[in-house]
N, C-alpha and C. Protein backbone atom coordinates (compact mmCIF):
# COMPACT_ATOMS: atom_id res chain seq x y z
N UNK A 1 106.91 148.43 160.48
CA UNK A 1 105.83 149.36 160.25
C UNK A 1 104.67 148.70 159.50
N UNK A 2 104.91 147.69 159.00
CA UNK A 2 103.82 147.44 157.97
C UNK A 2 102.64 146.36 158.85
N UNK A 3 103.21 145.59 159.79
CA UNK A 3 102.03 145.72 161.03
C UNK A 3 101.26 146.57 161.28
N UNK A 4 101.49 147.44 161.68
CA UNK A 4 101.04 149.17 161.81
C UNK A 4 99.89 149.70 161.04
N UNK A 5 100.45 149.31 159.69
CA UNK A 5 99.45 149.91 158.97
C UNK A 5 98.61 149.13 157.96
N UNK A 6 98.82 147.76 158.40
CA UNK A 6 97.60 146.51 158.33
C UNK A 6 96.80 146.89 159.53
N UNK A 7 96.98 147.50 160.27
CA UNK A 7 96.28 147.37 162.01
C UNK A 7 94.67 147.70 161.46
N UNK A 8 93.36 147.48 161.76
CA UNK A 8 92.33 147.44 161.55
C UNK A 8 92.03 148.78 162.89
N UNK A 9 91.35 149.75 163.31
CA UNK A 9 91.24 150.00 164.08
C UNK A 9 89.32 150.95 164.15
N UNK A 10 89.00 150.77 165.31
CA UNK A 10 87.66 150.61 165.21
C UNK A 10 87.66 151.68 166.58
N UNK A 11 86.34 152.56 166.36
CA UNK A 11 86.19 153.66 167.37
C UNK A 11 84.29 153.21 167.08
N UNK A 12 83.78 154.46 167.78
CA UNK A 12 82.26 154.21 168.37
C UNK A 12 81.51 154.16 166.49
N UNK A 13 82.04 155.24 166.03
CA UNK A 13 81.43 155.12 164.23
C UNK A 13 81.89 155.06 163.51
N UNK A 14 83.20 154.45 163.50
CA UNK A 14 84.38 154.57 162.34
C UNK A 14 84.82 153.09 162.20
N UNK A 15 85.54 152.60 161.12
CA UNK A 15 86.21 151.54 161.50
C UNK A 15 87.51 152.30 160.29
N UNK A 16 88.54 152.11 160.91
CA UNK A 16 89.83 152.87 160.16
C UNK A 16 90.49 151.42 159.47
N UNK A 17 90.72 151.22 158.40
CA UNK A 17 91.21 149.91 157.90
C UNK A 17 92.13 150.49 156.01
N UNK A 18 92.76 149.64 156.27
CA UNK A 18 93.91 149.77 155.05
C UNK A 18 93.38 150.29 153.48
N UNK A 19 93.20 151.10 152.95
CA UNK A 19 93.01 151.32 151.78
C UNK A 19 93.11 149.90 150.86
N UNK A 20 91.87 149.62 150.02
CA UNK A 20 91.82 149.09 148.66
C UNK A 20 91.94 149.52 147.46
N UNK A 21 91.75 148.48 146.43
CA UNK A 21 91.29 148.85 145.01
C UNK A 21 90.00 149.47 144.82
N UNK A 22 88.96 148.96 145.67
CA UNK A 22 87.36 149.28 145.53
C UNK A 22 87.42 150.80 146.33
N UNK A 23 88.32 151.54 147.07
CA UNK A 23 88.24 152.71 147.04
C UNK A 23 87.90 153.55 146.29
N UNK A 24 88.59 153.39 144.97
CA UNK A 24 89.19 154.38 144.25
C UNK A 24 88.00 155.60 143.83
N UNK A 25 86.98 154.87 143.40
CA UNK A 25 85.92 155.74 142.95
C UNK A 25 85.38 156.63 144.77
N UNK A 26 85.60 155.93 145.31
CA UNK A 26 85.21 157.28 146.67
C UNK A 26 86.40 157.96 146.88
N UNK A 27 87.63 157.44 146.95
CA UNK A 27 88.47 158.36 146.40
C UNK A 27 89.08 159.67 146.22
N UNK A 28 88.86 159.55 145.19
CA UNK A 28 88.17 160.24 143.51
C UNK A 28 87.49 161.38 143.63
N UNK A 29 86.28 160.79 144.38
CA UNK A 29 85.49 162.04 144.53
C UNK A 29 85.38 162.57 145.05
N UNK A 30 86.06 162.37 146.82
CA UNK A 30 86.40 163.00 147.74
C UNK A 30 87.39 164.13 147.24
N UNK A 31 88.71 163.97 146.69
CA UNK A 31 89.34 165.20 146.60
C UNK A 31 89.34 165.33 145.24
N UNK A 32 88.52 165.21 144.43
CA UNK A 32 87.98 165.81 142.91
C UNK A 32 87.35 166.83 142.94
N UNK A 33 87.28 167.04 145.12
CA UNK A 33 85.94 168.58 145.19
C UNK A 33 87.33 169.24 145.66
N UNK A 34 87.66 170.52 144.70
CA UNK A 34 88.29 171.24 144.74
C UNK A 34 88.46 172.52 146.60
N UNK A 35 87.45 172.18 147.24
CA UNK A 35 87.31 172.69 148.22
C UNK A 35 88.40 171.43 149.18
N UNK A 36 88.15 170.59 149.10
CA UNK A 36 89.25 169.36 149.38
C UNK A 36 90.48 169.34 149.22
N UNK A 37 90.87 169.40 148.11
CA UNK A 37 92.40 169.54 147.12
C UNK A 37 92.83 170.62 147.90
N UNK A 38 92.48 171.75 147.91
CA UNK A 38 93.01 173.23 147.70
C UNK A 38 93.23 172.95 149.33
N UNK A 39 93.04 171.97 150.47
CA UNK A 39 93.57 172.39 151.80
C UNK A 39 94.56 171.28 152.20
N UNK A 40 94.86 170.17 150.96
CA UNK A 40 95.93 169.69 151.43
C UNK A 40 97.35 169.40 150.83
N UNK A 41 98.25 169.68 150.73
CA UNK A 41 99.35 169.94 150.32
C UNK A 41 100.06 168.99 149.07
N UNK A 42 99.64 167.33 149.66
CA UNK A 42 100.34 166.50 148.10
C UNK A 42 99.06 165.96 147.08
N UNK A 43 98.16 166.82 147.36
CA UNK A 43 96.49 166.16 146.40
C UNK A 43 96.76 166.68 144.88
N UNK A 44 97.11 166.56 144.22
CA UNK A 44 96.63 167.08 142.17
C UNK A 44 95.47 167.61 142.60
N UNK A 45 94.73 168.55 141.95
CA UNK A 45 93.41 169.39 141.42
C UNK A 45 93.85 169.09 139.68
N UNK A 46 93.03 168.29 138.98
CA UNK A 46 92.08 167.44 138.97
C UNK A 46 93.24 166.38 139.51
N UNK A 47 92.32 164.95 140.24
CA UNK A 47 92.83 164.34 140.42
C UNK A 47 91.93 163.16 139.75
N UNK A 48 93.52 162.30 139.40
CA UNK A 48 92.77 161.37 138.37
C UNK A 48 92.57 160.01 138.75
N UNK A 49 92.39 159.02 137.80
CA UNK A 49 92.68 157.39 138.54
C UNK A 49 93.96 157.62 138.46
N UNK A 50 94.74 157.82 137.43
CA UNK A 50 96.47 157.71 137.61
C UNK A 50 97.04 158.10 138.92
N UNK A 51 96.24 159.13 139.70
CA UNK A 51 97.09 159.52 141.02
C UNK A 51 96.56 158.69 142.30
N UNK A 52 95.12 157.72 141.51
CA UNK A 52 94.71 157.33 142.82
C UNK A 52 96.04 155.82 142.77
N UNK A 53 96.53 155.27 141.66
CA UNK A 53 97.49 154.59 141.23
C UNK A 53 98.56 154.70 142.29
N UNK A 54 98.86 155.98 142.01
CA UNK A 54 100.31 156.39 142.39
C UNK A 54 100.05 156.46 144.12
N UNK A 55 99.19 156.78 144.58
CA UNK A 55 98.25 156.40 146.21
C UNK A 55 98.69 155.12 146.78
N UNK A 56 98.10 154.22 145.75
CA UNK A 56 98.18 153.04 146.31
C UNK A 56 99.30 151.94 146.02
N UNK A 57 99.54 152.27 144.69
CA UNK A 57 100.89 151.97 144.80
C UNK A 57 102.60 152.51 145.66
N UNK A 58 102.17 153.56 145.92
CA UNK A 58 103.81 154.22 146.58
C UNK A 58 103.25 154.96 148.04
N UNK A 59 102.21 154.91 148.05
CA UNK A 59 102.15 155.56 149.17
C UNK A 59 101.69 154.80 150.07
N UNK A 60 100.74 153.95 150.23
CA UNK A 60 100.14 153.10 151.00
C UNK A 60 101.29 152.03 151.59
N UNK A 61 101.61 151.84 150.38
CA UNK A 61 102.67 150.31 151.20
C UNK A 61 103.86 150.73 151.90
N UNK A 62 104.38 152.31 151.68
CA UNK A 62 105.40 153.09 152.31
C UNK A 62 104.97 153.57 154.06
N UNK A 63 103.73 154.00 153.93
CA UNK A 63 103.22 155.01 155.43
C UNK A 63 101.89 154.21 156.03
N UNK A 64 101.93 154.44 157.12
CA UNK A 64 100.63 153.71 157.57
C UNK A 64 99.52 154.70 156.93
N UNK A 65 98.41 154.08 156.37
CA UNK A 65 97.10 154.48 155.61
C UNK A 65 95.95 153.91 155.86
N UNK A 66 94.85 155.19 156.48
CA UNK A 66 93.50 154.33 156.97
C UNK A 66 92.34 154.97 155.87
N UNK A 67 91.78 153.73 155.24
CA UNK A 67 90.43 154.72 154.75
C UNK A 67 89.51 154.80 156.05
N UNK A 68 88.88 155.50 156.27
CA UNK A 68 88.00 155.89 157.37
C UNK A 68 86.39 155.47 156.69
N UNK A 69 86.17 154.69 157.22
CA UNK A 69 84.24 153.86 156.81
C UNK A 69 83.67 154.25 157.98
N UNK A 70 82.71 154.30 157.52
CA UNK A 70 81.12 154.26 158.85
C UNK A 70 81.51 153.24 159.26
N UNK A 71 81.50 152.99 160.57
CA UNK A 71 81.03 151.39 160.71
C UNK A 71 79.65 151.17 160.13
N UNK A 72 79.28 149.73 160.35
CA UNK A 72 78.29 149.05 159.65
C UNK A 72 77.80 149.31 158.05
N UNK A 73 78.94 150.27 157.21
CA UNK A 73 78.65 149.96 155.93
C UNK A 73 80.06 150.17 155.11
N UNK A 74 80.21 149.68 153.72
CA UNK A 74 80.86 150.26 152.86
C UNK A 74 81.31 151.30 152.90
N UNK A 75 81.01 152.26 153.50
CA UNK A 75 81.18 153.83 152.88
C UNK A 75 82.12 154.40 153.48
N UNK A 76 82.97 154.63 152.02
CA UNK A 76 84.62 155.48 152.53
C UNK A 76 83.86 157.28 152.98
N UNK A 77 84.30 157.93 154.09
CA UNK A 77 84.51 159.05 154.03
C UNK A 77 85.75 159.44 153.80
N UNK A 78 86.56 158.88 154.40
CA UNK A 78 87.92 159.64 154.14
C UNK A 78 89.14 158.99 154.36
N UNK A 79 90.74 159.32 154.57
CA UNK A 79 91.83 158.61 154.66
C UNK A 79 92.33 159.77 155.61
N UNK A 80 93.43 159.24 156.44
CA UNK A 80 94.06 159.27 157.51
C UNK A 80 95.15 158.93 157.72
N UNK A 81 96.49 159.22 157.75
CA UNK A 81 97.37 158.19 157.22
C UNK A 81 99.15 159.44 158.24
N UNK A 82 99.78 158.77 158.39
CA UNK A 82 101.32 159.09 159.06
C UNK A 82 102.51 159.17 157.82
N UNK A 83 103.02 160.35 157.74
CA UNK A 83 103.82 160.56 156.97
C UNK A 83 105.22 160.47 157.41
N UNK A 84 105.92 159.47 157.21
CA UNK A 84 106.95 158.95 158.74
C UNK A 84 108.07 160.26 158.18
N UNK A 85 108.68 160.76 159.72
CA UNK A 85 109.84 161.81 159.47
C UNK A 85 111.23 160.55 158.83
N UNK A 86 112.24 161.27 158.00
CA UNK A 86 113.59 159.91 157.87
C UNK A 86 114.19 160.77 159.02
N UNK A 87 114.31 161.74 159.89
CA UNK A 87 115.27 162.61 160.78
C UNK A 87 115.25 161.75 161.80
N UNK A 88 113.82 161.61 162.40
CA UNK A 88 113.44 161.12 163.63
C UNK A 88 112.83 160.10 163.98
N UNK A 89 112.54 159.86 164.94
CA UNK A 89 111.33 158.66 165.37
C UNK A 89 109.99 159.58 165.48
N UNK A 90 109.45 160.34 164.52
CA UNK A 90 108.35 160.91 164.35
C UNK A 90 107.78 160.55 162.73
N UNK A 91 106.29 161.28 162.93
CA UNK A 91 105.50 161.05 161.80
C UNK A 91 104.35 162.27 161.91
N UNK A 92 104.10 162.51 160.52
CA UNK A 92 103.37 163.67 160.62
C UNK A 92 101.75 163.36 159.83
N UNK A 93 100.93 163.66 161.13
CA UNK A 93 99.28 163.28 161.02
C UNK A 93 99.50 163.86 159.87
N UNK A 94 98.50 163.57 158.61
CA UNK A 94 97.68 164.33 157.65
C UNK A 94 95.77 163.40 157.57
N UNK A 95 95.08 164.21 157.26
CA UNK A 95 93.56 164.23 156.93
C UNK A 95 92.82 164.48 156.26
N UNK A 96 92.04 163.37 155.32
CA UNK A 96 90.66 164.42 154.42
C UNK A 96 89.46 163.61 154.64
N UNK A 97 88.72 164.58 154.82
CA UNK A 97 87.44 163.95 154.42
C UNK A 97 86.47 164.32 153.19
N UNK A 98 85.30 163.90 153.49
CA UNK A 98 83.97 163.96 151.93
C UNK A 98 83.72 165.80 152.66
N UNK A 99 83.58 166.24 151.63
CA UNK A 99 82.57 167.90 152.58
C UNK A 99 81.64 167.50 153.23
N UNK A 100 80.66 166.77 152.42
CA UNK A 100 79.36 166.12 153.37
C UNK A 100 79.65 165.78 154.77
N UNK A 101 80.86 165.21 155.11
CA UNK A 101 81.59 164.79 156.23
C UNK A 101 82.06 165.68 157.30
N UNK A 102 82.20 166.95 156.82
CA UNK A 102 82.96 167.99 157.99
C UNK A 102 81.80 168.40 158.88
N UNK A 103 82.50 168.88 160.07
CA UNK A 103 81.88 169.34 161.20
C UNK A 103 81.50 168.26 161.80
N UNK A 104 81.29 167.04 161.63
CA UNK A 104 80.74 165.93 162.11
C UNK A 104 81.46 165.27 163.42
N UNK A 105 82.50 165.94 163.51
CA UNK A 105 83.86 165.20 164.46
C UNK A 105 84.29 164.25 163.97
N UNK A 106 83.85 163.61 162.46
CA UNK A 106 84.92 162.65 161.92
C UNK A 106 86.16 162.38 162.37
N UNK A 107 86.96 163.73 161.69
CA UNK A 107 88.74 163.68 162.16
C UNK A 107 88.87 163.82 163.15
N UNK A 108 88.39 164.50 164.12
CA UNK A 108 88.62 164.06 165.85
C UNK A 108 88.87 162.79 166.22
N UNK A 109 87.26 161.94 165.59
CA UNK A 109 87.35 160.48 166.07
C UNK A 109 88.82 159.87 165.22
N UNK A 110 88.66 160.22 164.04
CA UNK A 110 89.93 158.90 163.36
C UNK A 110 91.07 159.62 164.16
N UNK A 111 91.51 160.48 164.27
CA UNK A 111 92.86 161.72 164.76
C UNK A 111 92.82 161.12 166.23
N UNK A 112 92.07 160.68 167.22
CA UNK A 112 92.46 159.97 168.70
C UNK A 112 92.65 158.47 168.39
N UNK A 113 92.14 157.78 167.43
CA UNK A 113 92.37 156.49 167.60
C UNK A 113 93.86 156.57 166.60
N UNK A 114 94.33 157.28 166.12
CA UNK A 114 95.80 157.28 165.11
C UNK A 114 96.74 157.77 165.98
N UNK A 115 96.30 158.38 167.04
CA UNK A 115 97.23 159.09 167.86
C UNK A 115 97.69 158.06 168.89
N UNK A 116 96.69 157.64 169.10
CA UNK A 116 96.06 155.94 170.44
C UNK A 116 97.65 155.06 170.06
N UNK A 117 97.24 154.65 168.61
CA UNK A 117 97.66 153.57 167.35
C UNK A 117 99.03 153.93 167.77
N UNK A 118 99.44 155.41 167.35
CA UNK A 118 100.89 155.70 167.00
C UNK A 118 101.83 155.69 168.66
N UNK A 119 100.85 155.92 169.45
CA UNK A 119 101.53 155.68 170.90
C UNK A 119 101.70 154.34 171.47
N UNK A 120 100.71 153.51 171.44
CA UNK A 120 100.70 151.82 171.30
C UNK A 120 101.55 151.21 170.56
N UNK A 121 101.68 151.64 169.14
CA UNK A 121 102.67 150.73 168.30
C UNK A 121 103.81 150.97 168.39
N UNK A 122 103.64 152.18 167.73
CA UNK A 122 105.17 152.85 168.07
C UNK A 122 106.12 153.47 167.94
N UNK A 123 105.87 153.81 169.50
CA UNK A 123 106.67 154.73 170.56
C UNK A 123 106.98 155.66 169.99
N UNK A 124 106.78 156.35 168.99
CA UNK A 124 106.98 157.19 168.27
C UNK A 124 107.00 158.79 169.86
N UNK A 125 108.03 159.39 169.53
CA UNK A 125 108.32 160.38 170.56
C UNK A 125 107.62 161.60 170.16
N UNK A 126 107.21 162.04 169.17
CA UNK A 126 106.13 163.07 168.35
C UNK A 126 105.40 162.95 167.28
N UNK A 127 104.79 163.53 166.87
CA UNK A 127 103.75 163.81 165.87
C UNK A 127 103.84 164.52 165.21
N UNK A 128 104.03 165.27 164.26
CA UNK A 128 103.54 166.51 163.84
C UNK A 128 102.41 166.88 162.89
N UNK A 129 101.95 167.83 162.63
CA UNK A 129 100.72 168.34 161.96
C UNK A 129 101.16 170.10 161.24
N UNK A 130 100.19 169.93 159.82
CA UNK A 130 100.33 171.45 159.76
C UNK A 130 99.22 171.76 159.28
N UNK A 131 98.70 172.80 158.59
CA UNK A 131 97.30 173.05 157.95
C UNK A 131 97.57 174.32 157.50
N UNK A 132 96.78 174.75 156.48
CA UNK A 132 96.78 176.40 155.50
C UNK A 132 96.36 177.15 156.34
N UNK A 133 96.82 178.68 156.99
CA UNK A 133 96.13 179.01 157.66
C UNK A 133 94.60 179.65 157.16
N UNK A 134 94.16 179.16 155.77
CA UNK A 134 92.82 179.44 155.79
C UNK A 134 91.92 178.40 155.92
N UNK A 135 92.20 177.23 156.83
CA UNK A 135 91.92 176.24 157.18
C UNK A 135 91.47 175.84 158.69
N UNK A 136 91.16 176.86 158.97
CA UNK A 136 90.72 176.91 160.66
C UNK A 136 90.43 175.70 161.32
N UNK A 137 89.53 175.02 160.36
CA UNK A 137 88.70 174.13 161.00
C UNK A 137 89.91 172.01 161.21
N UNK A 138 90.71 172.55 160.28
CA UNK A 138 91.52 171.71 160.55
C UNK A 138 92.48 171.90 161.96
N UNK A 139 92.83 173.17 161.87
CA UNK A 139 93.10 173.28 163.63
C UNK A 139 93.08 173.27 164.58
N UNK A 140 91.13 173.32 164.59
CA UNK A 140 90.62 172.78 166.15
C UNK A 140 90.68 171.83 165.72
N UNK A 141 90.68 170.49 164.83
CA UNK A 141 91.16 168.85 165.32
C UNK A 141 92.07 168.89 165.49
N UNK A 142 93.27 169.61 165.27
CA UNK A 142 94.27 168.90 165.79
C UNK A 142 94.99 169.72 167.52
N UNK A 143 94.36 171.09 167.79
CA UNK A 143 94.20 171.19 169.27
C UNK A 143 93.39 170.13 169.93
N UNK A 144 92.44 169.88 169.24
CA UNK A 144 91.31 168.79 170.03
C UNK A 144 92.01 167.65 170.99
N UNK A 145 92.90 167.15 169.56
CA UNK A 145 93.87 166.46 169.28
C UNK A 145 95.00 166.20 170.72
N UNK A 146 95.27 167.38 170.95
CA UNK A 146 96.19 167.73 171.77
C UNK A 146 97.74 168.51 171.50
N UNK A 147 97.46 168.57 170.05
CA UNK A 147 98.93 169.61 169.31
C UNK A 147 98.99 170.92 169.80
N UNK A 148 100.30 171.75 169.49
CA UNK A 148 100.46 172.75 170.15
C UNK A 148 101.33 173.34 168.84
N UNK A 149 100.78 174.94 168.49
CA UNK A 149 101.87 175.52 167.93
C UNK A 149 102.86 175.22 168.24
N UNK A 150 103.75 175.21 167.49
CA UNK A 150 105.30 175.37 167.03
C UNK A 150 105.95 176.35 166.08
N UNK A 151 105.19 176.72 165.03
CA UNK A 151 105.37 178.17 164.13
C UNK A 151 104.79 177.77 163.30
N UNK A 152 105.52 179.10 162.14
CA UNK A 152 104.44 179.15 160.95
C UNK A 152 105.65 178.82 159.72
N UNK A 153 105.07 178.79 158.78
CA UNK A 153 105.82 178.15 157.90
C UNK A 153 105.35 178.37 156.15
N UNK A 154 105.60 178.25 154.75
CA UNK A 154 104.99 178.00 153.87
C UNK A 154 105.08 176.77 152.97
N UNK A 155 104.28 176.20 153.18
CA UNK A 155 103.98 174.64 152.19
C UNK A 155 103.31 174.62 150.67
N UNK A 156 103.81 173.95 149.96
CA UNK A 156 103.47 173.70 148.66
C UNK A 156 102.06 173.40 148.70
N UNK A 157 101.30 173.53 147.70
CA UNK A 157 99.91 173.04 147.38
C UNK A 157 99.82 172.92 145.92
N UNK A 158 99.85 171.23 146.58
CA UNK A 158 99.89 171.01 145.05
C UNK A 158 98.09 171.24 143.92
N UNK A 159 97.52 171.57 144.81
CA UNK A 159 95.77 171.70 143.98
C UNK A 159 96.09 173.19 143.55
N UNK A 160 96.49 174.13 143.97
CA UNK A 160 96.86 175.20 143.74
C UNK A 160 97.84 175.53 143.04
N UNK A 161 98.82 174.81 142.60
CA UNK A 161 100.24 175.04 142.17
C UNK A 161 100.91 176.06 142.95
N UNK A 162 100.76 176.49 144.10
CA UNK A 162 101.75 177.60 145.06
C UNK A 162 102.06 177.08 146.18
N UNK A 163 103.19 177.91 146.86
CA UNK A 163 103.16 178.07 148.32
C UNK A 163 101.81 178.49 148.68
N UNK A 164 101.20 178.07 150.28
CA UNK A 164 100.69 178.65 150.91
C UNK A 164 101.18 179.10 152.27
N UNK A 165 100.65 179.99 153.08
CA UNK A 165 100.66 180.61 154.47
C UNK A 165 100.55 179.07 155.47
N UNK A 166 101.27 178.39 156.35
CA UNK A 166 100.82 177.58 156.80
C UNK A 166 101.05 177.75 158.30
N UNK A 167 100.33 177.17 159.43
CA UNK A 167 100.33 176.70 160.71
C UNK A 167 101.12 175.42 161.13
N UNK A 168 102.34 175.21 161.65
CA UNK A 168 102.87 174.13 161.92
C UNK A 168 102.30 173.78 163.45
N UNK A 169 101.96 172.82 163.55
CA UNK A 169 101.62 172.20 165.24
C UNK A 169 102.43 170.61 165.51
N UNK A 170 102.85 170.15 167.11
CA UNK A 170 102.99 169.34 167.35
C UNK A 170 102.44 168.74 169.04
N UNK A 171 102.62 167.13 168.64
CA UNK A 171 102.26 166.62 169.59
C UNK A 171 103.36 165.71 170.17
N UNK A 172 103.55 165.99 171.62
CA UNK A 172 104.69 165.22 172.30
C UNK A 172 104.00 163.90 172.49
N UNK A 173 104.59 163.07 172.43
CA UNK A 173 103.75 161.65 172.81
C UNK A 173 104.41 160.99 173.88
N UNK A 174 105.86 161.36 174.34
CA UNK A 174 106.46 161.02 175.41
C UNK A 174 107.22 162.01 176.17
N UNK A 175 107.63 162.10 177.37
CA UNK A 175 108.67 163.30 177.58
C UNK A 175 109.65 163.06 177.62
């Protein structure tokens, strides 16, 4: 796996490449906006350098992890990254971006080239995805995507300290 998630991968405005140290401050401030935190399930509200720590130390070198850049500059919008199942030969998409960033088709673009990635590398037989259901807009990427209900469910949030209402979806990648 760790091929995988060295892989550099490049679409028409993105270039998806391995999380650094020089992240941290974009980061940071990406899910420091509480509108951020509150829609994804393992983020702290506040989140600190200590958790961007705990990111890059335990999480990055464990799951494949893309910061998502413009091409042609520095600039992190967001991370992208496979949360591998231990049951199966699956992994489950998760996504954030900057607010400034939504609506843009960002996660569309990084969400087909991770999907591309995870069918190329590998062979992975599904995907899965979930989102809050007060999160609409995360759901058309991942129909976009090509996921399909599967049910509903309630997931922790950690920006919130509760369960929330959630949407489970998946994607077959082979039959």
């Amino acid at each position: 796996m760790a091929a995988f998630n060295g892989r550099d991968v490049f679409t028409e405005r993105l270039h998806l490449r391995r999380p650094v140290e020089a992240d941290a401050s974009s980061v940071i401030s990406i899910v420091a906006d509480s509108e951020v935190a509150r829609r994804l399930a393992r983020i702290p509200h506040p989140y600190t350098e200590s958790d961007f720590r705990f990111f890059m130390d335990l999480v990055v070198p464990c799951e494949p992890t893309w910061g998502v850049v413009l091409r042609g500059t520095s600039e992190l919008i967001g991370v992208i990254g496979l949360a591998l199942h231990s049951e199966s030969h699956s992994a489950e998409l998760g996504f954030y971006f900057g607010r400034q960033f939504w609506g843009q088709g960002f996660a569309t673009e990084a969400g087909q080239a991770i999907v591309r990635a995870a069918l190329d590398v590998t062979g992975y037989a599904r995907l899965t995805s979930g989102y809050y259901a007060d999160n609409s807009a995360s759901g058309r990427v991942l129909t976009k995507l090509g996921f399909k209900l599967i049910g509903y469910s309630s997931r922790p949030c950690l920006a919130e300290g509760r369960d929330k209402p959630s949407i489970e979806m998946e994607l077959r990648l082979t039959s």
